[in-house]
PDB file of N, CA and C in Angstrom:
ATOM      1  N   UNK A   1       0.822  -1.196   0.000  1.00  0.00           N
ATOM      2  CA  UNK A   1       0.000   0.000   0.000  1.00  0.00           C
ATOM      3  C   UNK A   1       0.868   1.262   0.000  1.00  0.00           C
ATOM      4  N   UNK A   2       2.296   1.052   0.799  1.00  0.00           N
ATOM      5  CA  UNK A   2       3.074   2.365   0.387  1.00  0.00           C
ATOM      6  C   UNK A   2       3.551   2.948  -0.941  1.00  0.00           C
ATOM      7  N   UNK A   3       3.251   1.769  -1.781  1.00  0.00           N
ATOM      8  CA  UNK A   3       3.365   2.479  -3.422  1.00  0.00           C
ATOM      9  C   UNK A   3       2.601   3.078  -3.629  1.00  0.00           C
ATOM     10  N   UNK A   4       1.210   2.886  -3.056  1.00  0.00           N
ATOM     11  CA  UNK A   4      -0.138   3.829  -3.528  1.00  0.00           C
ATOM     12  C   UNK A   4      -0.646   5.009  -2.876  1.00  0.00           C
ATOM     13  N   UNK A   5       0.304   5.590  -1.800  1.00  0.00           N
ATOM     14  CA  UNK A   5       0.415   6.565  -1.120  1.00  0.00           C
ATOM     15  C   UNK A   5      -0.181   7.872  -1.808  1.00  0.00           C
ATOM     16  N   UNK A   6       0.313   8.059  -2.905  1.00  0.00           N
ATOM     17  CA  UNK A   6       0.048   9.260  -3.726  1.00  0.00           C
ATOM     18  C   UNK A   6      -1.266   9.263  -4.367  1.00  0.00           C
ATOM     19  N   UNK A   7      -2.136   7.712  -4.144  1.00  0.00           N
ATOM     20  CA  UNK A   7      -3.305   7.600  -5.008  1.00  0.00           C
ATOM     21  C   UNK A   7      -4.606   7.749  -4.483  1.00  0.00           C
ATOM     22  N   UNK A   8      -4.322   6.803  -3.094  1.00  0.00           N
ATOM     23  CA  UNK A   8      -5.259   6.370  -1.805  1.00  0.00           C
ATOM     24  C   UNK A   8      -5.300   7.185  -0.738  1.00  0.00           C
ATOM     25  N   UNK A   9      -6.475   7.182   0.041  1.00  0.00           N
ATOM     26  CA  UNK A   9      -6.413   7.852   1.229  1.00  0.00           C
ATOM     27  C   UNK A   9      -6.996   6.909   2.097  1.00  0.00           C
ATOM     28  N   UNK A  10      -6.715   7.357   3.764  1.00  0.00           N
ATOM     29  CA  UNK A  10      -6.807   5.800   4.406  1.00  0.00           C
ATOM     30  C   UNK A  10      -7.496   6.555   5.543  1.00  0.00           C
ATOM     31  N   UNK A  11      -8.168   5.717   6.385  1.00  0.00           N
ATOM     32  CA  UNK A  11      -8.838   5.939   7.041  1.00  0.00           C
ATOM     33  C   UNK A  11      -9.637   4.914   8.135  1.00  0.00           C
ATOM     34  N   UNK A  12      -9.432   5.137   9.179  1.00  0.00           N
ATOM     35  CA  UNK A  12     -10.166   4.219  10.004  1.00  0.00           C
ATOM     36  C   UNK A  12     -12.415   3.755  10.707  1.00  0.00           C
ATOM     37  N   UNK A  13     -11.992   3.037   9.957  1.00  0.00           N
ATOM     38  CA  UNK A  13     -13.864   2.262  10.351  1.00  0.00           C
ATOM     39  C   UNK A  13     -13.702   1.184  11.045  1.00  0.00           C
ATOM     40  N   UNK A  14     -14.491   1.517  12.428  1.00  0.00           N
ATOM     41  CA  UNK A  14     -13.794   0.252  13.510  1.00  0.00           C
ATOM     42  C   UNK A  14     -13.089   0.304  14.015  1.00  0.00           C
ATOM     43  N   UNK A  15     -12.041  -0.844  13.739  1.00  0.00           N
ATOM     44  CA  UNK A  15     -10.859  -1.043  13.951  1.00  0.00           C
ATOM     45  C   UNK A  15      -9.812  -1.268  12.770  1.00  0.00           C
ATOM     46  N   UNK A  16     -10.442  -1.224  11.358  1.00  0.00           N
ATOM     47  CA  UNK A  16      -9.707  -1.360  10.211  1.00  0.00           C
ATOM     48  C   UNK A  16      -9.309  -0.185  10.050  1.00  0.00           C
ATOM     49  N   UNK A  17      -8.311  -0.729   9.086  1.00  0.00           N
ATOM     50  CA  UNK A  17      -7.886   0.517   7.998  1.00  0.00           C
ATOM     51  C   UNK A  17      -9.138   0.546   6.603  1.00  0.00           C
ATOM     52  N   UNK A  18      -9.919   1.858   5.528  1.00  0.00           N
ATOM     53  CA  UNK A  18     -10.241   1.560   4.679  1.00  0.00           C
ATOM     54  C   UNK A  18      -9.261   2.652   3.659  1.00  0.00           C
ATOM     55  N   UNK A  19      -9.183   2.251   3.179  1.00  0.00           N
ATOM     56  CA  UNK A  19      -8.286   2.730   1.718  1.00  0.00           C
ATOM     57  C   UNK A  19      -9.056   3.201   0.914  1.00  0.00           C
ATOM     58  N   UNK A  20      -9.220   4.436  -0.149  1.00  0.00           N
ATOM     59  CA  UNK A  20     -10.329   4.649  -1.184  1.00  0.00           C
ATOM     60  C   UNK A  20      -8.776   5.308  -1.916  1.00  0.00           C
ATOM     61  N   UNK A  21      -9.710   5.933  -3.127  1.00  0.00           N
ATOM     62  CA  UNK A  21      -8.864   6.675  -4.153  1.00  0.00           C
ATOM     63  C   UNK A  21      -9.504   7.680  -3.622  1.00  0.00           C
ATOM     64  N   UNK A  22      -8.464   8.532  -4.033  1.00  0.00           N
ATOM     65  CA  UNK A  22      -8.435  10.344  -3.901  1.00  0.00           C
ATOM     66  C   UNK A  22      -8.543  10.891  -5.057  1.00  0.00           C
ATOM     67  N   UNK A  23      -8.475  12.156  -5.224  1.00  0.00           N
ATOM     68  CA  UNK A  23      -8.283  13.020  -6.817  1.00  0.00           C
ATOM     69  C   UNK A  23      -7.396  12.640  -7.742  1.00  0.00           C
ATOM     70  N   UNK A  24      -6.210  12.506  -7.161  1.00  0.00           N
ATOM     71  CA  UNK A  24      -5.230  11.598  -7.932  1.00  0.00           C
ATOM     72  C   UNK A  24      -5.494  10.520  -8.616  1.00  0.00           C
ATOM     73  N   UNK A  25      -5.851   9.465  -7.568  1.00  0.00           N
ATOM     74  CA  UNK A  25      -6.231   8.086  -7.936  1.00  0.00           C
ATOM     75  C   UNK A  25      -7.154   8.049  -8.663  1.00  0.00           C
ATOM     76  N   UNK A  26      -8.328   8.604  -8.954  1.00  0.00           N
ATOM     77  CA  UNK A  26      -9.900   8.644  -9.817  1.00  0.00           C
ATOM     78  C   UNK A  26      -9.095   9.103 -11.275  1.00  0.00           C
ATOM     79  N   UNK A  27      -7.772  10.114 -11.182  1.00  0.00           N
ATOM     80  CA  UNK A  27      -7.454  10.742 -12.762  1.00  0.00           C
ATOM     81  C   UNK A  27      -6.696   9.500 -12.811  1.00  0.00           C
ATOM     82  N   UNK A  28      -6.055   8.863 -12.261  1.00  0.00           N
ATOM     83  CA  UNK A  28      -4.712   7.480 -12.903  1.00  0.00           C
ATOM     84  C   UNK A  28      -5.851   6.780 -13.731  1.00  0.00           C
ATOM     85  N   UNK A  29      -6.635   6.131 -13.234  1.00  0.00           N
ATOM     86  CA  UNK A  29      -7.615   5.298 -13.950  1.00  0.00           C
ATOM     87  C   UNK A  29      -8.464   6.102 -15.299  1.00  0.00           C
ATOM     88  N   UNK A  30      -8.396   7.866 -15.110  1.00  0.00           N
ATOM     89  CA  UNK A  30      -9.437   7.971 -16.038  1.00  0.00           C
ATOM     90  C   UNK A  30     -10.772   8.515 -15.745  1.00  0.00           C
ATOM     91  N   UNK A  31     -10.557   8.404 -14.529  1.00  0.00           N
ATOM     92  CA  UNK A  31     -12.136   9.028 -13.990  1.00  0.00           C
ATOM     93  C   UNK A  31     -12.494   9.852 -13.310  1.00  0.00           C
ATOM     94  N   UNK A  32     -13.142  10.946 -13.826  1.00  0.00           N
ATOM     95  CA  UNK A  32     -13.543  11.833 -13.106  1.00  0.00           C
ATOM     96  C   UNK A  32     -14.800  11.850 -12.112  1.00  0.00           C
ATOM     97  N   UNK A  33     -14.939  10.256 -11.573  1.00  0.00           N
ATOM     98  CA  UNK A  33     -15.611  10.701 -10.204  1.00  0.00           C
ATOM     99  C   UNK A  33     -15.304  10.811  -9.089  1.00  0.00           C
ATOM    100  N   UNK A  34     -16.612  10.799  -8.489  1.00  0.00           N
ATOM    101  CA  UNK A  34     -16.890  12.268  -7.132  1.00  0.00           C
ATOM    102  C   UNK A  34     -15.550  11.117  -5.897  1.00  0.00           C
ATOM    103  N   UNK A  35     -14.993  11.647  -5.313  1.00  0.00           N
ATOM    104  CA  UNK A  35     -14.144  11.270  -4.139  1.00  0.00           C
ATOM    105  C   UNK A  35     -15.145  11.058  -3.070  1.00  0.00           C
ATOM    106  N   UNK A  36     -15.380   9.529  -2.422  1.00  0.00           N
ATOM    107  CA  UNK A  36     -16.240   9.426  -1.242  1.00  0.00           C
ATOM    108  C   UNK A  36     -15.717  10.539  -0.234  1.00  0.00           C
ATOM    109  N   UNK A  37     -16.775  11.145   0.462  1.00  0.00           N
ATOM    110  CA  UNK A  37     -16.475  11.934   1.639  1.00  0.00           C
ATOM    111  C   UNK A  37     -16.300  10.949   3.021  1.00  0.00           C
ATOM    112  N   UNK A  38     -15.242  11.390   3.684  1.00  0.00           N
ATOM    113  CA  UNK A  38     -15.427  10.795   5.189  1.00  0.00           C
ATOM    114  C   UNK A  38     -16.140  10.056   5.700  1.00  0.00           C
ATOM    115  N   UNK A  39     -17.176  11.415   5.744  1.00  0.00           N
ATOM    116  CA  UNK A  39     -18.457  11.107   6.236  1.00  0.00           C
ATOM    117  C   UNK A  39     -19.528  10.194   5.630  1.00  0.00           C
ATOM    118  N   UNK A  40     -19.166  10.168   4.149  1.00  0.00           N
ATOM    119  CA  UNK A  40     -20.432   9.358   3.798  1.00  0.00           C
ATOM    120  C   UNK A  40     -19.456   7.628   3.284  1.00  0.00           C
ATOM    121  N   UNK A  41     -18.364   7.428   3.611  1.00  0.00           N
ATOM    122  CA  UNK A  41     -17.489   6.255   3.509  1.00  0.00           C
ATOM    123  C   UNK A  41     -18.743   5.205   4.116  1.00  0.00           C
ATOM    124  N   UNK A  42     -19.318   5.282   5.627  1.00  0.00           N
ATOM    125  CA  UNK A  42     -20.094   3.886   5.699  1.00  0.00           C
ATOM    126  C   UNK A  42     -20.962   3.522   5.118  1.00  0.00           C
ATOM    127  N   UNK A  43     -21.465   4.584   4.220  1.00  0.00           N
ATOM    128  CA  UNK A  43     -22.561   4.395   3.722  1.00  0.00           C
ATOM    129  C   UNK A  43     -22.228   3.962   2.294  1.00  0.00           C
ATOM    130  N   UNK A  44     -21.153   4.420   1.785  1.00  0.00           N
ATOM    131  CA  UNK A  44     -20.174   3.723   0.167  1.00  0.00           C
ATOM    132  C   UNK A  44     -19.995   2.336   0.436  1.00  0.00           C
ATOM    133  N   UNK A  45     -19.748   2.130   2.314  1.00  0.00           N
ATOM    134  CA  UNK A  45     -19.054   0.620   2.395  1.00  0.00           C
ATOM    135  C   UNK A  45     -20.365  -0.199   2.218  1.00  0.00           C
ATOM    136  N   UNK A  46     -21.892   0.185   2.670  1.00  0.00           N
ATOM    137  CA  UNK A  46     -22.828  -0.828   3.184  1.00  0.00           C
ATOM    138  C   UNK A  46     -23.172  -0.827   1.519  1.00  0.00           C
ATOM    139  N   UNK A  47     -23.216   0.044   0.463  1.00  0.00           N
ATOM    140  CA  UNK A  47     -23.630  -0.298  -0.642  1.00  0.00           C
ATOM    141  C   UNK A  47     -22.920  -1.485  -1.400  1.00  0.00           C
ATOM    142  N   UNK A  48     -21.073  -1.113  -1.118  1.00  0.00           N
ATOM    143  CA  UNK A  48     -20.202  -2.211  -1.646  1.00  0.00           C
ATOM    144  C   UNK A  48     -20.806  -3.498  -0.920  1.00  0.00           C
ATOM    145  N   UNK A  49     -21.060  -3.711   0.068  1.00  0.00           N
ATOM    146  CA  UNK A  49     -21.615  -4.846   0.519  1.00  0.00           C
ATOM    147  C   UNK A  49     -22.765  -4.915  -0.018  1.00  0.00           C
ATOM    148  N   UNK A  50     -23.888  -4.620  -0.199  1.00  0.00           N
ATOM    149  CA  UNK A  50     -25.239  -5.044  -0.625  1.00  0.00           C
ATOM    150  C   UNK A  50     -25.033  -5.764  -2.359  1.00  0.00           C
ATOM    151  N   UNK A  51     -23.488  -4.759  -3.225  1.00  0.00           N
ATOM    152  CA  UNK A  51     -23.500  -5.082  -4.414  1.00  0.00           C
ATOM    153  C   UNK A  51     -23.294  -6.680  -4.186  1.00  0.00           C
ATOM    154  N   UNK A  52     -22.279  -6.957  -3.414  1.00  0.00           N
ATOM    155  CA  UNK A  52     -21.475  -8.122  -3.221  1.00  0.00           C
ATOM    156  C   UNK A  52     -22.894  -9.262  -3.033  1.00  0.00           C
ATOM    157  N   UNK A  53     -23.197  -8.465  -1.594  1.00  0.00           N
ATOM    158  CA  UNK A  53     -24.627  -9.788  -1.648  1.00  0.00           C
ATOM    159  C   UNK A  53     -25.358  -9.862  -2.441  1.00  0.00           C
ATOM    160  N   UNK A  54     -25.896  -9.047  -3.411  1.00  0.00           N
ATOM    161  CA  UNK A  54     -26.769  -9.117  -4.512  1.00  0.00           C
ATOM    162  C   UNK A  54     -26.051  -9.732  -5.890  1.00  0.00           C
ATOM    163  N   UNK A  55     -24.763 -10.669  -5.667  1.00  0.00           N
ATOM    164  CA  UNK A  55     -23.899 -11.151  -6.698  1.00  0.00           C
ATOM    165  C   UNK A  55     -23.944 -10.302  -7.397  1.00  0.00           C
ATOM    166  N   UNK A  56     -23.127  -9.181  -7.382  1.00  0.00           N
ATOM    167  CA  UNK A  56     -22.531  -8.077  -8.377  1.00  0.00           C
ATOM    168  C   UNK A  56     -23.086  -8.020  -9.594  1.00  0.00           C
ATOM    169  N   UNK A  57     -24.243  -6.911  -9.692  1.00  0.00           N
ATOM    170  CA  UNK A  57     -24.850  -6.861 -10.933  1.00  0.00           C
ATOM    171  C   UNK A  57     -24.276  -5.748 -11.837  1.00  0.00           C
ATOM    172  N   UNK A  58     -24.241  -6.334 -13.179  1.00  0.00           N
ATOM    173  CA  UNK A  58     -23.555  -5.487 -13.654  1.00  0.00           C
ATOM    174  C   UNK A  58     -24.110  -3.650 -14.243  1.00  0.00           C
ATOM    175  N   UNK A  59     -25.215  -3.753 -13.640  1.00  0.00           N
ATOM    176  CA  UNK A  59     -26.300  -2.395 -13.966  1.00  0.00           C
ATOM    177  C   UNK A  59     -26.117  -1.598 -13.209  1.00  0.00           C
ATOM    178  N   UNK A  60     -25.688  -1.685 -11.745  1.00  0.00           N
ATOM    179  CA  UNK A  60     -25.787  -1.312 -10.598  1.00  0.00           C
ATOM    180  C   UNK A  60     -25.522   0.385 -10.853  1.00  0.00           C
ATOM    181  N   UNK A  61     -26.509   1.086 -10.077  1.00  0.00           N
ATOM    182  CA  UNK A  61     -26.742   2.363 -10.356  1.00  0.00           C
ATOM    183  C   UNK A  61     -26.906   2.763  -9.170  1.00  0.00           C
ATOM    184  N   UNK A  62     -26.157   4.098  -8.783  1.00  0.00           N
ATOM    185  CA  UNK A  62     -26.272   4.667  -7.461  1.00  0.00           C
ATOM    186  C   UNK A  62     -27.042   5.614  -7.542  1.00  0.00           C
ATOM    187  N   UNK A  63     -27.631   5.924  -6.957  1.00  0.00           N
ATOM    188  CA  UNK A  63     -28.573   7.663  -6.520  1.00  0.00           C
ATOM    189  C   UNK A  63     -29.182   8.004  -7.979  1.00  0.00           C
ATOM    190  N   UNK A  64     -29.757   7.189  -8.807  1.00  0.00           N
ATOM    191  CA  UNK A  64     -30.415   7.382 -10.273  1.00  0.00           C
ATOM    192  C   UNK A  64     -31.940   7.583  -9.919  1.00  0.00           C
ATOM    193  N   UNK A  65     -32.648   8.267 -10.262  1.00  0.00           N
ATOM    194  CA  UNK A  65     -34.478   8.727 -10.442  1.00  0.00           C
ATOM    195  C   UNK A  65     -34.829   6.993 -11.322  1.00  0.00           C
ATOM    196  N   UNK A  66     -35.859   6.939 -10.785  1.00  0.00           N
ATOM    197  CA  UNK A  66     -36.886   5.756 -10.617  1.00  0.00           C
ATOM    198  C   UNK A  66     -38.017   6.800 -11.341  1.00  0.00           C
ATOM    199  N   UNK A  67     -38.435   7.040 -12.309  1.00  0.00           N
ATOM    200  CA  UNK A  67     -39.697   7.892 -12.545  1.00  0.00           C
ATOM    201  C   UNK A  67     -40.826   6.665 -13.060  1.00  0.00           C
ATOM    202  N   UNK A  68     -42.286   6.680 -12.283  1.00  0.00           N
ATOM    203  CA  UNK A  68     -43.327   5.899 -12.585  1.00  0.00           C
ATOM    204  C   UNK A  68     -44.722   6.526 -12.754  1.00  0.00           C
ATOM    205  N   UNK A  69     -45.557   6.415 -13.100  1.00  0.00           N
ATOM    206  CA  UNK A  69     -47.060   6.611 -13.015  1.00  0.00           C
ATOM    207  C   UNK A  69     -47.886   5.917 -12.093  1.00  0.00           C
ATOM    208  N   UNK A  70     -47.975   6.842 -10.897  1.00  0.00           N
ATOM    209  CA  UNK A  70     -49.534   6.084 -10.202  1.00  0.00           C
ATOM    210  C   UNK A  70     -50.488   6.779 -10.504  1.00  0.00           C
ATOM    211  N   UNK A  71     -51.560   5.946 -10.468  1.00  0.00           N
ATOM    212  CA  UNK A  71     -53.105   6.855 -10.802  1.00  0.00           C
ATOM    213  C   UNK A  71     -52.850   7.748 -11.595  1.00  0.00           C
ATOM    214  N   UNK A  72     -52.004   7.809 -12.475  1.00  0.00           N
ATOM    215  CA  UNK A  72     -51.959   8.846 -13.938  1.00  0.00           C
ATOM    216  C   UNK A  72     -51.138   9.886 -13.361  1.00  0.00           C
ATOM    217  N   UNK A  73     -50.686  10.112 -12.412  1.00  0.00           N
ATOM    218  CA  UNK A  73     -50.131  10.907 -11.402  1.00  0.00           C
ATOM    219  C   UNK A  73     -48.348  10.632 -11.994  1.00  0.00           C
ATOM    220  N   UNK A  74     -47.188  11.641 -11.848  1.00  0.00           N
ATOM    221  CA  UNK A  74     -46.484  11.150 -12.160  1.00  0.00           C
ATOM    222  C   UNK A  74     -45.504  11.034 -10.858  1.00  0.00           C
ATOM    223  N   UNK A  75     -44.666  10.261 -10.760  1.00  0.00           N
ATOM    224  CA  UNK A  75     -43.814  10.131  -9.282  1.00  0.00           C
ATOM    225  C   UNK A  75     -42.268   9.429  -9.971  1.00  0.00           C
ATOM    226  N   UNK A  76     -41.560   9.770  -8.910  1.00  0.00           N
ATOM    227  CA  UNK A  76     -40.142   9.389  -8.574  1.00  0.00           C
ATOM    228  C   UNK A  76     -39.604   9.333  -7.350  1.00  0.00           C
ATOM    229  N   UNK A  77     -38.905   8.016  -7.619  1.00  0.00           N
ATOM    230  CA  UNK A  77     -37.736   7.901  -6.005  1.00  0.00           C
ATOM    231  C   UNK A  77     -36.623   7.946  -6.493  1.00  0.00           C
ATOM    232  N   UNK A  78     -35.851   7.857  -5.485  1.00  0.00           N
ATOM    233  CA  UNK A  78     -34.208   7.991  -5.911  1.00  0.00           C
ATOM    234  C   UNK A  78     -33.723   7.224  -4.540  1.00  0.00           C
ATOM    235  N   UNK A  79     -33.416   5.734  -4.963  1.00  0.00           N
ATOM    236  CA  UNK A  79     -32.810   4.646  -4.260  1.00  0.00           C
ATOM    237  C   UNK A  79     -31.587   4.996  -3.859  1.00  0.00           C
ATOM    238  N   UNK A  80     -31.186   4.589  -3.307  1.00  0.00           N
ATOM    239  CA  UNK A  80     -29.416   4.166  -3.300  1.00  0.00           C
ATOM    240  C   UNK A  80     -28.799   3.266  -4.121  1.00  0.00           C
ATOM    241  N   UNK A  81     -29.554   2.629  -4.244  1.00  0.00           N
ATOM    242  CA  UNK A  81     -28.955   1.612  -5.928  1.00  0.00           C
ATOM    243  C   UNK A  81     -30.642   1.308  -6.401  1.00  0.00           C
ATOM    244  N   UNK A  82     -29.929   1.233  -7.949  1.00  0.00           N
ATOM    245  CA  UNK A  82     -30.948   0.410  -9.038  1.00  0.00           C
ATOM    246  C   UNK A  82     -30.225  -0.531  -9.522  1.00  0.00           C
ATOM    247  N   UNK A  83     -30.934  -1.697 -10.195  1.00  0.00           N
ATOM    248  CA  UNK A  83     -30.595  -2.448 -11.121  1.00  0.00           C
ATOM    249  C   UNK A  83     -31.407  -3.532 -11.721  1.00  0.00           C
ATOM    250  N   UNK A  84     -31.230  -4.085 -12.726  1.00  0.00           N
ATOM    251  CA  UNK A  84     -32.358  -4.794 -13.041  1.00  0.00           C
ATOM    252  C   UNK A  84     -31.654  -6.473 -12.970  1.00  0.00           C
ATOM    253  N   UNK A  85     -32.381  -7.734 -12.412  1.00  0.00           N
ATOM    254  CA  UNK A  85     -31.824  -8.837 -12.207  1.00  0.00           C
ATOM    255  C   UNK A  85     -31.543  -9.541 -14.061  1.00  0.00           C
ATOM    256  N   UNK A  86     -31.503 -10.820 -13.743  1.00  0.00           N
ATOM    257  CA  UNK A  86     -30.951 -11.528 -14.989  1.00  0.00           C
ATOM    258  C   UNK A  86     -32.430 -11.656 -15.927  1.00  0.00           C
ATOM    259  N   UNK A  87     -33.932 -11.482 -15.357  1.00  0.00           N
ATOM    260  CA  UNK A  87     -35.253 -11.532 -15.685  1.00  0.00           C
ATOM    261  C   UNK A  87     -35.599  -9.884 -16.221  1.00  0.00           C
ATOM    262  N   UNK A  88     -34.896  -8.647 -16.209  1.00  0.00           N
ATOM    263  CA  UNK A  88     -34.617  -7.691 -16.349  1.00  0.00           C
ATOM    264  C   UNK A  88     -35.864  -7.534 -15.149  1.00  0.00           C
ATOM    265  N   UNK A  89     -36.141  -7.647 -14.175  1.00  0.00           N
ATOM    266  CA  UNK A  89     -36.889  -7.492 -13.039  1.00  0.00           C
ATOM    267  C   UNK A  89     -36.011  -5.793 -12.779  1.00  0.00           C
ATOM    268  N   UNK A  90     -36.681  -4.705 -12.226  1.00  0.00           N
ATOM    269  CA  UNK A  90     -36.134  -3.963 -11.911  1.00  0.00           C
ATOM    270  C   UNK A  90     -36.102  -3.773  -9.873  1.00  0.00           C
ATOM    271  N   UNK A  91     -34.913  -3.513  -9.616  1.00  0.00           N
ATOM    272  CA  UNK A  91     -34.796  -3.809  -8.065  1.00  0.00           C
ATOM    273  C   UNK A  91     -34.501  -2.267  -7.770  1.00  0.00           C
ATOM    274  N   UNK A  92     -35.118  -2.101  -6.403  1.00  0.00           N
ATOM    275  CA  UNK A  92     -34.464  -0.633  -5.726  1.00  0.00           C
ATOM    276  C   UNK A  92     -33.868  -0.826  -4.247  1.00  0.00           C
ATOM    277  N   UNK A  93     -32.748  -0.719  -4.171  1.00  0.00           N
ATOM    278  CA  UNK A  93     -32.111  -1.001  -2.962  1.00  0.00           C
ATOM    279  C   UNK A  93     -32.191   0.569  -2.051  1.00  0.00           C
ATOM    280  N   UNK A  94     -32.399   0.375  -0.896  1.00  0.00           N
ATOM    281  CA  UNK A  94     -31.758   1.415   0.344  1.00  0.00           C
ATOM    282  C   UNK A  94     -31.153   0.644   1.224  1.00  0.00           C
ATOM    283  N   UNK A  95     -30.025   1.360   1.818  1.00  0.00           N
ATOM    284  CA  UNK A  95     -28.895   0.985   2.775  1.00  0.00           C
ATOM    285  C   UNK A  95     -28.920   1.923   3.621  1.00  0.00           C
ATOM    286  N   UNK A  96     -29.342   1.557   5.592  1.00  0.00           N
ATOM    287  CA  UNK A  96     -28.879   3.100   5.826  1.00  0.00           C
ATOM    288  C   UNK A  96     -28.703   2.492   7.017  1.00  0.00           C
ATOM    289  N   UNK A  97     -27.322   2.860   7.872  1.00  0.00           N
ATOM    290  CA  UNK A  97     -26.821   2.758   9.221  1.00  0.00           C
ATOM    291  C   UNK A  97     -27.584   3.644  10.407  1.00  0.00           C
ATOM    292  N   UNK A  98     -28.074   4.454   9.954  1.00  0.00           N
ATOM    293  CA  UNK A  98     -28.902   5.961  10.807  1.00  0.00           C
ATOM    294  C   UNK A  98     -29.969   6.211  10.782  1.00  0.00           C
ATOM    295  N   UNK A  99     -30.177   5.836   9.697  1.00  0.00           N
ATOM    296  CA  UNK A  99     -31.941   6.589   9.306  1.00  0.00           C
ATOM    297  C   UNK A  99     -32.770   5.612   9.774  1.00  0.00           C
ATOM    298  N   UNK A 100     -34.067   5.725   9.905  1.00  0.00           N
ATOM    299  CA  UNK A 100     -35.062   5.111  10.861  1.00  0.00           C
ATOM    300  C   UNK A 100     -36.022   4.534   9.398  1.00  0.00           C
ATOM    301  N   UNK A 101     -36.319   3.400   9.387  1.00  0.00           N
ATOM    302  CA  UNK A 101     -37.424   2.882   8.154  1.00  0.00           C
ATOM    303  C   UNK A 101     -38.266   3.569   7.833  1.00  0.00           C
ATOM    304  N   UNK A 102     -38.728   4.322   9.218  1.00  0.00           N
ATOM    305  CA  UNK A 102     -40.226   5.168   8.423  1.00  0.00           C
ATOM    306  C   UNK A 102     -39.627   5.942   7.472  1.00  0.00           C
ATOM    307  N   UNK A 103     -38.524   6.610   7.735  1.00  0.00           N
ATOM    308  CA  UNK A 103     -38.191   7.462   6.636  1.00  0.00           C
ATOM    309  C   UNK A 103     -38.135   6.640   4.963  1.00  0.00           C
ATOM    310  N   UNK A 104     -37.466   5.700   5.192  1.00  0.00           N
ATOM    311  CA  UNK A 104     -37.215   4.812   3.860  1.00  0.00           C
ATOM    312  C   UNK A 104     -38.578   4.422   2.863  1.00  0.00           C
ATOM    313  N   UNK A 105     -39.263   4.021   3.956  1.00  0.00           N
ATOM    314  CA  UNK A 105     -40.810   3.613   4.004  1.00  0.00           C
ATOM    315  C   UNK A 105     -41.689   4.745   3.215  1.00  0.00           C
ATOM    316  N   UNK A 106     -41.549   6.196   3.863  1.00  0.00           N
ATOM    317  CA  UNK A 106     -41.806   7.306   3.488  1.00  0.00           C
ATOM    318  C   UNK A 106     -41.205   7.533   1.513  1.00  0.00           C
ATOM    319  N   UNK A 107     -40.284   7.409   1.763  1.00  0.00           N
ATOM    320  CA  UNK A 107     -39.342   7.671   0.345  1.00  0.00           C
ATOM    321  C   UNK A 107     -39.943   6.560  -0.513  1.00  0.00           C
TER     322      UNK A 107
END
């Protein structure tokens, strides 16, 4: 990991170390995305886990609009992940360490 010093930033959850890419690390690869914040790292980690348990789909979509029609009415959510299974079934995941269900329930 000391080769990747210049790429990674490290940080403690628990009792681990977690490692992410930084600004650096997102341009080596090519990519200009967003750098997890600190603060929102447990909530990056419980999604990496849900991908894992949901055998890594390859659709997997973070914070994307869900737009549907009830009663002719038009509506949207915005999950924490989308994706659609191998039946193109469409799934909406929430993950949350803090928040209370009614809220989820609510959303």
């Amino acid at each position: 990991m000391n080769d990747l010093q210049l790429y990674v930033s490290k940080t403690m959850q628990g009792e681990e170390y977690v490692y992410y890419l930084n600004k650096e690390g997102h341009a080596m690869f090519g990519d200009d995305g967003k750098v997890v914040l600190r603060g929102k790292l447990a909530h990056a980690i419980l999604r990496n886990d849900a991908w894992l348990h949901l055998f890594c789909p390859d659709d997997w979509q973070i914070e994307i609009d869900i737009r549907y029609k009830k009663n002719g009415e038009k509506k949207k959510i915005v999950p924490d992940m989308k994706f659609r299974d191998e039946e193109g079934i469409l799934h909406a995941v929430e993950v949350d360490r803090s928040q209370k269900m009614k809220i989820n329930e609510w959303k």
